[in-house]
Protein backbone atom coordinates (compact mmCIF):
# COMPACT_ATOMS: atom_id res chain seq x y z
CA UNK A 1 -86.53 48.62 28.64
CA UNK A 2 -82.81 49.93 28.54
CA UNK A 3 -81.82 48.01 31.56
CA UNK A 4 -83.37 45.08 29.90
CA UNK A 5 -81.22 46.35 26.72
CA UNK A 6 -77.89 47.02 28.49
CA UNK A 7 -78.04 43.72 30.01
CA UNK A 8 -78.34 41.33 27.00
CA UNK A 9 -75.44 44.10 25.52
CA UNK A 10 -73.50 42.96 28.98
CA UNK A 11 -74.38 39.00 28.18
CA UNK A 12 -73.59 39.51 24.76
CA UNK A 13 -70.33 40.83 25.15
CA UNK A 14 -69.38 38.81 27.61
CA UNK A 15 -69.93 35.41 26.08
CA UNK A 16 -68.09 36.77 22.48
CA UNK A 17 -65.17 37.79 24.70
CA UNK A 18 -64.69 34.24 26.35
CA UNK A 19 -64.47 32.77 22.73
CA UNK A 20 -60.98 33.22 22.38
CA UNK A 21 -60.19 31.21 25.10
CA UNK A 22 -61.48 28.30 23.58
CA UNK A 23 -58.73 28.25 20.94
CA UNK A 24 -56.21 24.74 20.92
CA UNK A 25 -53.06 24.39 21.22
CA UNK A 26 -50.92 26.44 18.00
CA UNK A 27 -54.35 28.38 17.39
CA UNK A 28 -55.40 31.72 18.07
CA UNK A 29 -59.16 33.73 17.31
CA UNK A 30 -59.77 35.80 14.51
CA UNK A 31 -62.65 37.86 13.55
CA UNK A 32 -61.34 36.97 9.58
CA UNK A 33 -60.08 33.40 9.21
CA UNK A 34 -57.31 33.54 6.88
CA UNK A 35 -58.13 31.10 4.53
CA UNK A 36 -54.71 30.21 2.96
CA UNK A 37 -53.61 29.08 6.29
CA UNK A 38 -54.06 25.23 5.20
CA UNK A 39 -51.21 22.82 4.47
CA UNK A 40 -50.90 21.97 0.82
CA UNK A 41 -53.20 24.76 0.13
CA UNK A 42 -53.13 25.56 -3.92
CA UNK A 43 -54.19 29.34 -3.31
CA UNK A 44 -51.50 31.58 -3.95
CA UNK A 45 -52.97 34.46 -2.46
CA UNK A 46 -54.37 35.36 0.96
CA UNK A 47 -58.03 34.82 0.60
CA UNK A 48 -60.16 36.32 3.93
CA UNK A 49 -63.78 35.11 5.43
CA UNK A 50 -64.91 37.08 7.79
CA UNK A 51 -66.09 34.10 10.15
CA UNK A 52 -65.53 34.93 14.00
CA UNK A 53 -63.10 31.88 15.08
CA UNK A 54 -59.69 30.05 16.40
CA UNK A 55 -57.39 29.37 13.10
CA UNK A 56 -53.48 28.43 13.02
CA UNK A 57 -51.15 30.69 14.31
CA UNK A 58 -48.51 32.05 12.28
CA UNK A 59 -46.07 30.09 11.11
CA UNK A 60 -48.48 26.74 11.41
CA UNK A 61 -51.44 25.78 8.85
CA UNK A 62 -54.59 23.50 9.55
CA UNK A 63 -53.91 20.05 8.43
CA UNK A 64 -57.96 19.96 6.93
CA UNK A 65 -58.02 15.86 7.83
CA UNK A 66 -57.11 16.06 10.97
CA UNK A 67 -58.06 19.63 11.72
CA UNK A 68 -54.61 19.81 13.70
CA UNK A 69 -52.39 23.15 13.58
CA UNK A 70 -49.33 21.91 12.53
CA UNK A 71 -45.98 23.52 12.07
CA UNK A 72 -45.10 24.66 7.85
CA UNK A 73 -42.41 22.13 6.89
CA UNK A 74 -42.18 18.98 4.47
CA UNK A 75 -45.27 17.70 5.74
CA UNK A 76 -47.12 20.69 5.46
CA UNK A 77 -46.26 23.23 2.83
C-alpha cells in the first residue's frame, strides 16, 4: 500500500511539474493568477485567484478576446 501511495505521489508530482512548460510565448505559470493582468482592465487593485496556470508575464496583460499576452502600451493599458 505505500509503494502503491508513493507512486501516484511520484505521478502526481511529476505531471504538475511539466505544467509550466506548457506556458506561450510572453506567459509564465502561477499557482495565483493575478487577475489585474488584463488590458483595459477597470480594477485598480491587484485582485488574486488562486487557480494553478500560465498568465502574462510582467510587463504584458491578456488581451481577454484574443487571449494573446500582449505588451502594456496604447493598445493595451
Amino acid at each position: 500500500m505505500q509503494k502503491l501511495m508513493f507512486i501516484l505521489m511520484l505521478i502526481l508530482g511529476t505531471a504538475l511539474a511539466g505544467e509550466e512548460k506548457k506556458c506561450g510565448e510572453n506567459e509564465k505559470f502561477y499557482d495565483c493568477i493575478p487577475l489585474e493582468q488584463q488590458c483595459n482592465s477597470k480594477i485598480e487593485y491587484p485582485l488574486i485567484r488562486c487557480d494553478r496556470g500560465c498568465w502574462c508575464k510582467k510587463g504584458y496583460k491578456m488581451d481577454m478576446d484574443t487571449k494573446v499576452c500582449l505588451p502594456v502600451g496604447p493598445l493595451c493599458q
